[in-house]
Structures are given as C-alpha cells and as structure tokens.
C-alpha atoms as a PDB file:
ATOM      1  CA  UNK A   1     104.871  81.358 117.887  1.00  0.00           C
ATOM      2  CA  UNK A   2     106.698  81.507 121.121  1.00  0.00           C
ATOM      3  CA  UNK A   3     104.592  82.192 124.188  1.00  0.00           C
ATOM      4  CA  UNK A   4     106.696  85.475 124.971  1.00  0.00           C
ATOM      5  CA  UNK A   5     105.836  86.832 121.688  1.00  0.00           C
ATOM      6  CA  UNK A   6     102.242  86.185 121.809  1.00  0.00           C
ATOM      7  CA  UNK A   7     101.735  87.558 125.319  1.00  0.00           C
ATOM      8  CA  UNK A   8     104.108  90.830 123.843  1.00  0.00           C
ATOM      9  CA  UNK A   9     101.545  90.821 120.481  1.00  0.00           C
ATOM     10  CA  UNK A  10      98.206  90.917 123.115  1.00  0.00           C
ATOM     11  CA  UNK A  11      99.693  93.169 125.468  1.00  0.00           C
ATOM     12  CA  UNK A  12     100.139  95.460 122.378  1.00  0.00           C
ATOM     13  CA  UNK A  13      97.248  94.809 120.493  1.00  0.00           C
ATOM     14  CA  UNK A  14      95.324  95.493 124.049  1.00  0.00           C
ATOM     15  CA  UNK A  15      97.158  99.249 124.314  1.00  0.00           C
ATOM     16  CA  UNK A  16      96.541 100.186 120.612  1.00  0.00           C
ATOM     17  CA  UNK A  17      92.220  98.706 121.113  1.00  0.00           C
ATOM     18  CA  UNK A  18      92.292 101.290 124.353  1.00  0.00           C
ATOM     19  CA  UNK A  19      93.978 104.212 122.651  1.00  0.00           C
ATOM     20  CA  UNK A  20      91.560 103.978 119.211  1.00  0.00           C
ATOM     21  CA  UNK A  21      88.807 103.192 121.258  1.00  0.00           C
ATOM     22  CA  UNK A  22      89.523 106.351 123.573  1.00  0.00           C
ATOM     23  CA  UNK A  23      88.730 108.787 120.828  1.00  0.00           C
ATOM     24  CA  UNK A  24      84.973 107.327 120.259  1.00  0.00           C
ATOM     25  CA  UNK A  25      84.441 107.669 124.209  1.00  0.00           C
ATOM     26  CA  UNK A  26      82.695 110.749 125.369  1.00  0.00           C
ATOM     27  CA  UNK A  27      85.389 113.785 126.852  1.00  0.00           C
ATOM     28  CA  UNK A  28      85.057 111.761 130.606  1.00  0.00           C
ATOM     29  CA  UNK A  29      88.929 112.548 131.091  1.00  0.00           C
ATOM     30  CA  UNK A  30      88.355 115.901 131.033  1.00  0.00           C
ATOM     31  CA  UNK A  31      85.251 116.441 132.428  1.00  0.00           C
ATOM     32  CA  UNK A  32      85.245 117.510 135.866  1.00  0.00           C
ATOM     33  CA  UNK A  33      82.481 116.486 138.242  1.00  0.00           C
ATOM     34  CA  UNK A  34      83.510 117.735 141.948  1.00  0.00           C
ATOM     35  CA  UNK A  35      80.739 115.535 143.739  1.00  0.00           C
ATOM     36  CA  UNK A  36      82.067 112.634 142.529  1.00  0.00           C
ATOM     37  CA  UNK A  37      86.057 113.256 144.004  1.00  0.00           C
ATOM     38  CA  UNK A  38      87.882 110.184 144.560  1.00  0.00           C
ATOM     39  CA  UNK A  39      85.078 108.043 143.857  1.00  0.00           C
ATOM     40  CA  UNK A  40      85.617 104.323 144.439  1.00  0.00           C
ATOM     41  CA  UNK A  41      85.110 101.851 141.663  1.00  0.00           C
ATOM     42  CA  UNK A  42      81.825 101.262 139.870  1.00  0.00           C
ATOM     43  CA  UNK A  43      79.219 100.746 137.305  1.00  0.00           C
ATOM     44  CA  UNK A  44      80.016 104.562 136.108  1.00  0.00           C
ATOM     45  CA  UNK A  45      83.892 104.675 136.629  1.00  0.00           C
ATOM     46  CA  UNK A  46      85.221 100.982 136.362  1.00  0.00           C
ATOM     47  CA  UNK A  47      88.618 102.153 138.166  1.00  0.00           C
ATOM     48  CA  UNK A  48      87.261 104.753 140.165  1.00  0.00           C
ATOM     49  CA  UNK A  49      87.955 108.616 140.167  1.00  0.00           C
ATOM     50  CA  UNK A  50      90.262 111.187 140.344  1.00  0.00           C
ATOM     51  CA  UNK A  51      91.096 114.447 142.531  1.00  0.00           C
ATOM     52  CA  UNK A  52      88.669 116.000 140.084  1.00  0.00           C
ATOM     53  CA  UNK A  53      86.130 113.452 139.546  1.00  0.00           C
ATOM     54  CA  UNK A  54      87.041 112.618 136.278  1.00  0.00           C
ATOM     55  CA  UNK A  55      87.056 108.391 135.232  1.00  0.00           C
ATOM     56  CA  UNK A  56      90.669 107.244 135.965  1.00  0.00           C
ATOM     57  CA  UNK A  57      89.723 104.756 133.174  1.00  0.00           C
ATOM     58  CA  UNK A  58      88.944 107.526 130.684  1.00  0.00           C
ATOM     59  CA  UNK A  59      92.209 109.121 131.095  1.00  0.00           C
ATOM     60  CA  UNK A  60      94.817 105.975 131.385  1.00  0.00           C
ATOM     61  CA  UNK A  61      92.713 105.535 127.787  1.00  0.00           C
ATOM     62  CA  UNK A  62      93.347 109.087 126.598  1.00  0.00           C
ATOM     63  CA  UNK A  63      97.005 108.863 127.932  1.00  0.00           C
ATOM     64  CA  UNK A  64      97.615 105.949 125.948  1.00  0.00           C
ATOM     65  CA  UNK A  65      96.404 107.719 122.782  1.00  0.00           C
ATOM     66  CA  UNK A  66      98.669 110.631 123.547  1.00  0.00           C
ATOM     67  CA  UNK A  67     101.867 107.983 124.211  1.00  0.00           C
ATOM     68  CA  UNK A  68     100.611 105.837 121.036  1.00  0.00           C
ATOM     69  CA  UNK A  69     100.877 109.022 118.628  1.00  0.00           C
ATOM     70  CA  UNK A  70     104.599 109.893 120.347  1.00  0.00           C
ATOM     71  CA  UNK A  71     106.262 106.785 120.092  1.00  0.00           C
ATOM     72  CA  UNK A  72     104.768 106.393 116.056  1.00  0.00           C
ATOM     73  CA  UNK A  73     106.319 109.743 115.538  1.00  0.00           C
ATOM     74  CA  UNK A  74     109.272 109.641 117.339  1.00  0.00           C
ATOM     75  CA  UNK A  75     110.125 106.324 116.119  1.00  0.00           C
ATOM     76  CA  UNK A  76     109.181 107.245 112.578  1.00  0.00           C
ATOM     77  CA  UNK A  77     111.493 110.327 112.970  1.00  0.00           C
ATOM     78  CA  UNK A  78     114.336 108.751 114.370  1.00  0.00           C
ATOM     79  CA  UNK A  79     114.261 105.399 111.887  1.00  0.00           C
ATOM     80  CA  UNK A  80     114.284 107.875 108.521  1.00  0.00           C
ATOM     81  CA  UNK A  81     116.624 110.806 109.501  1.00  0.00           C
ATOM     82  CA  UNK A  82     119.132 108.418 111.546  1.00  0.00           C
ATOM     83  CA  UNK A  83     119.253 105.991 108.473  1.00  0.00           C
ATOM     84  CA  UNK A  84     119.134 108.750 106.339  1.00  0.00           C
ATOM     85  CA  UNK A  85     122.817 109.922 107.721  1.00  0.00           C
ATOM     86  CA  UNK A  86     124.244 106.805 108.312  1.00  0.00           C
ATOM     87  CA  UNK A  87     123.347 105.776 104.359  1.00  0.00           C
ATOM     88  CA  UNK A  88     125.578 109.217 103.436  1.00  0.00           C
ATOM     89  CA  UNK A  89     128.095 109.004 105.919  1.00  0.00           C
ATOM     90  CA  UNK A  90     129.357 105.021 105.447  1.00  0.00           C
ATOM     91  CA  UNK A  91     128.333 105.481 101.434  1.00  0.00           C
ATOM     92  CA  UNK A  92     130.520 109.135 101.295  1.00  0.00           C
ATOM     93  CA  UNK A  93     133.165 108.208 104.006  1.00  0.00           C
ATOM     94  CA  UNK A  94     135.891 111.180 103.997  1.00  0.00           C
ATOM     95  CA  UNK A  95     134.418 114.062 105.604  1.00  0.00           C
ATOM     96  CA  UNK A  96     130.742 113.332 105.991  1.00  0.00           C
ATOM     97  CA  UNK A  97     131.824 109.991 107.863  1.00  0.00           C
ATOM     98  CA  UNK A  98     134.070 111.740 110.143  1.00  0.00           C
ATOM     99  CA  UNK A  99     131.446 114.692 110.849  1.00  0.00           C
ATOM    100  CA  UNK A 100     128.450 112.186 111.992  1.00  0.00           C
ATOM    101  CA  UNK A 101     131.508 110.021 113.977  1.00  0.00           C
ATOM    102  CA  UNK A 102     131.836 113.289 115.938  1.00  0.00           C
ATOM    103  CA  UNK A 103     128.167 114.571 116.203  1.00  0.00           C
ATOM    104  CA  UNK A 104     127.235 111.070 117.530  1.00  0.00           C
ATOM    105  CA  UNK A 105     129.804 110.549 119.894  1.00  0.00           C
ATOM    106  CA  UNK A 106     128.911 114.459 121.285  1.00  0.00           C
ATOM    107  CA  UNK A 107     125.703 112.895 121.775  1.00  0.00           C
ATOM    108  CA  UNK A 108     126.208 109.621 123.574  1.00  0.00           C
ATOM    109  CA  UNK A 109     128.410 111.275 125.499  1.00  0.00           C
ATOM    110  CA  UNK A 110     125.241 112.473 127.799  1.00  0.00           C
ATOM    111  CA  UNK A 111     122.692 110.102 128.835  1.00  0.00           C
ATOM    112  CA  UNK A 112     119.733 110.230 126.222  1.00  0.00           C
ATOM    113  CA  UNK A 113     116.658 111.063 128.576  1.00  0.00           C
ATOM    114  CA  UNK A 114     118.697 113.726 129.997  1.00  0.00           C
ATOM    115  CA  UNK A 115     119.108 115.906 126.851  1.00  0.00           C
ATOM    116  CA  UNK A 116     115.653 115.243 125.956  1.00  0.00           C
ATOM    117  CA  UNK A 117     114.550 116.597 129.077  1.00  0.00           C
ATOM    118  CA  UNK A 118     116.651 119.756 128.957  1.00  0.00           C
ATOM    119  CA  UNK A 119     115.925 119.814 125.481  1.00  0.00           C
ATOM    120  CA  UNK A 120     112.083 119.502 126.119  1.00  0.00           C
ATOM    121  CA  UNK A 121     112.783 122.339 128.845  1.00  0.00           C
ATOM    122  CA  UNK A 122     114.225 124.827 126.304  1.00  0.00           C
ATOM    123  CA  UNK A 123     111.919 124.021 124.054  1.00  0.00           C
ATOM    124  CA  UNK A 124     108.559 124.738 126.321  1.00  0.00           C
ATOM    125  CA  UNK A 125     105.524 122.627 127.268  1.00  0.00           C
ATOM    126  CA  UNK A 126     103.472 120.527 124.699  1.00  0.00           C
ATOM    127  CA  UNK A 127     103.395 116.826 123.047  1.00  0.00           C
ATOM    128  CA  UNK A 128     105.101 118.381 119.554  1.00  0.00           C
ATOM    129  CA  UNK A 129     108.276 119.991 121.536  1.00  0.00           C
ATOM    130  CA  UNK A 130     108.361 116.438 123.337  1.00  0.00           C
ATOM    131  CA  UNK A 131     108.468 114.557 120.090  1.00  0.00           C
ATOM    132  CA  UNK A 132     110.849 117.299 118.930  1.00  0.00           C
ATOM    133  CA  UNK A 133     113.337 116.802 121.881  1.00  0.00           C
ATOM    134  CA  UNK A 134     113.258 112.744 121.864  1.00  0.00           C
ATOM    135  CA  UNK A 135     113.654 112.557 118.157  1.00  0.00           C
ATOM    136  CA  UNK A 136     116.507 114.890 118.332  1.00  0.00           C
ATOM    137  CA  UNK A 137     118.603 112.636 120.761  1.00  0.00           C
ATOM    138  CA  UNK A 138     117.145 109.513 119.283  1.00  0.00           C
ATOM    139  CA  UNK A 139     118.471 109.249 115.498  1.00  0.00           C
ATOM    140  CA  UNK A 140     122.122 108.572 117.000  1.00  0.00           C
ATOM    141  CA  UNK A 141     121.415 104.600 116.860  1.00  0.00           C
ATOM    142  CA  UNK A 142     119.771 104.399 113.887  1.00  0.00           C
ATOM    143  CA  UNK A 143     122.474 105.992 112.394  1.00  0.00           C
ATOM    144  CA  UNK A 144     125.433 104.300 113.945  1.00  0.00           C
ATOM    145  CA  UNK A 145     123.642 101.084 112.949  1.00  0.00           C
ATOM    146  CA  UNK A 146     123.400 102.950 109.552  1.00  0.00           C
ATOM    147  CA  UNK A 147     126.595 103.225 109.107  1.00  0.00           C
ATOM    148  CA  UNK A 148     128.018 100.151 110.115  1.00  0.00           C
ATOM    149  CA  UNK A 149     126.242  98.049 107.686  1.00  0.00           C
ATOM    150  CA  UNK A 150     126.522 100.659 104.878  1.00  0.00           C
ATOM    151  CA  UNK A 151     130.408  99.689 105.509  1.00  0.00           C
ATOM    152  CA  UNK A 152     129.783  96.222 105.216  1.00  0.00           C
ATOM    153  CA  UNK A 153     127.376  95.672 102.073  1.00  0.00           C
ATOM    154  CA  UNK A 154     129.092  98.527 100.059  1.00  0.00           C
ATOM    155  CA  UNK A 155     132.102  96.496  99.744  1.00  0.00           C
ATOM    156  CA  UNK A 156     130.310  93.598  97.857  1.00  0.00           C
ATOM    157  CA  UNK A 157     130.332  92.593  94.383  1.00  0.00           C
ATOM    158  CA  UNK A 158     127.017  93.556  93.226  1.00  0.00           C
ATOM    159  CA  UNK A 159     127.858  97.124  94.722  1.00  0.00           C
ATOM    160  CA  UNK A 160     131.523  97.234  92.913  1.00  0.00           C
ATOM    161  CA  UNK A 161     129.928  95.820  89.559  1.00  0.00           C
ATOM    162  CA  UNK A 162     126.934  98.662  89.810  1.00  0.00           C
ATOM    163  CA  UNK A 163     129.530 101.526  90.376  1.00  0.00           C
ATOM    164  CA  UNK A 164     131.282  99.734  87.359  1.00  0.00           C
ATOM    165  CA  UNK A 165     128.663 100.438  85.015  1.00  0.00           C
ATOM    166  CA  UNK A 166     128.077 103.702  85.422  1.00  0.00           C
ATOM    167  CA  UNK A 167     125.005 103.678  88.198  1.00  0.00           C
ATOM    168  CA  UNK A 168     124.732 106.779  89.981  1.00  0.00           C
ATOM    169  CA  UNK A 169     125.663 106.850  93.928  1.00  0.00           C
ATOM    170  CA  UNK A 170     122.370 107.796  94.857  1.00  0.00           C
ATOM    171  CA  UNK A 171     120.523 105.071  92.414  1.00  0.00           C
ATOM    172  CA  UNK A 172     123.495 102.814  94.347  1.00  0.00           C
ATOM    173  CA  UNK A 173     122.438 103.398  97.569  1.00  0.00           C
ATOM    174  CA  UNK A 174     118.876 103.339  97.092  1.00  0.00           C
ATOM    175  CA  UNK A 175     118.337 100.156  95.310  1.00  0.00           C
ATOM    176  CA  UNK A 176     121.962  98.121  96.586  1.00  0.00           C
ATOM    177  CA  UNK A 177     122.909  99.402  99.721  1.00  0.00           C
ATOM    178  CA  UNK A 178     119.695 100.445 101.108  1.00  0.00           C
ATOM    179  CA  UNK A 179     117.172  97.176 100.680  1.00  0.00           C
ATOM    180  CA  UNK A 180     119.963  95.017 102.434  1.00  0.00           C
END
C-alpha cells in the first residue's frame, strides 16, 4: 500500500475512533462550567476550554460525530437517488434522458455550496434540513456519471442478447447494466 493511502486510511480511522468514542464520554461539550472560562490546557481539558468552560476536546469529538453521521447520509443519499436516475434516464433515453439532461444542467449551473446554503436557509436550522439541502444539490454527479456509463454498457452484447430473450428492462438493468 502506497504511503498516501495509508496516512489517508489512519487519518480516517483516527476521525471515526474520536466520533464513536465521543458518545461513551460524559456530556463535557455541553456542560457549562463558568469558573473554568478559557482555561488553558491540562490534566482535565487536554486542549483547554472554551468561552463557556466546556472541554474544547469534548466538542471537536462531538462535532466529529455530528459531521460523521452527515457525510454517511448525505453520501448514502446522493450515491442511490443520483444512480437511481441516471440508471432510468441512459436505460429509457427519449424523454426521461432529456428531462434529467435539463434538471442537471439547471443545477450545475449555480455553484453547489451555494444552493445548499440557500436551500439550508429556506429550509430552517437543524442537522436533518442540512442533510436535506446537500443531498438535494448533490445527486447531480452521481447521476451524470449514471448516465454516461448506462450509455456505454447498454450497448453490449450480453445486454442486446438479454433484451433478445425476453428479460424484462428492469430485470436488465438490475442484473446487466447495473453490477458493471
């Protein structure tokens, strides 16, 4: 293995110890203790403490927790319902092709973090209308990819030779298209 990859796989592996391990720690990012404010460094709060005098420590692990659950949603989101309409759209063509051609280029026509921002805005506060807003403007390349190879691999043989005997275009996609 590569050294970039393996200092990638610890960096990783270190965020997802912190944010599992931050839900057995005691409540310390929430808890406010006013004699302690802006505590340096020690024994009791290993990177010192807050405006509040809660553990900076306690909350960089609690806000790692909160970013580890976004970015599995959002990412799980995005992957299935952007694959999901590029499978239909390059497997239909006609209409459906043309309809997600348009809907994505509407949204890569603004810059992603943007509309997710003024989507989050509408929306209101909280972590679900953030995952809401991110996987709305995030499916587009997923789908484009999508797409693209759906082109490609539904023009091979074992494709043509499945639609030849009869399989059904959902059965076609699934277990041909799909897998590939």
């Amino acid at each position: 293995m590569k050294l970039g990859l393996r200092l990638a796989a610890v960096i990783v592996g270190g965020w997802l110890l912190v944010a599992i391990a931050s839900s057995l720690w005691p409540p310390a990012a929430v808890t406010v203790s006013l004699p302690d404010i802006l505590a340096p460094p020690g024994t009791d709060a290993l990177l010192g403490r807050d405006d509040l005098g809660r553990s900076v420590l306690a909350r960089l692990a609690a806000g790692a927790r909160i970013s580890l659950a976004v970015a599995a949603v959002v990412v799980t989101v995005t992957a299935v319902l952007g694959t999901a309409l590029g499978l239909v759209a390059g497997f239909c063509g006609g209409v459906a092709d043309s309809l997600l051609l348009r809907l994505t280029d509407v949204f890569l026509a603004f810059p992603g973090i943007l509309l997710a921002i003024a989507l989050a805005g509408v929306l209101g506060p909280g972590i679900g209308n953030v995952m809401i807003a991110l996987s709305v403007v995030g499916w587009v390349g997923f789908a484009r990819l999508a797409r693209a190879q759906t082109l490609s691999v539904k023009q091979r043989d074992h494709v043509h030779v499945a639609h030849a005997l009869g399989v059904t275009p959902l059965r076609i996609v699934l277990r041909h298209v799909l897998p590939l």
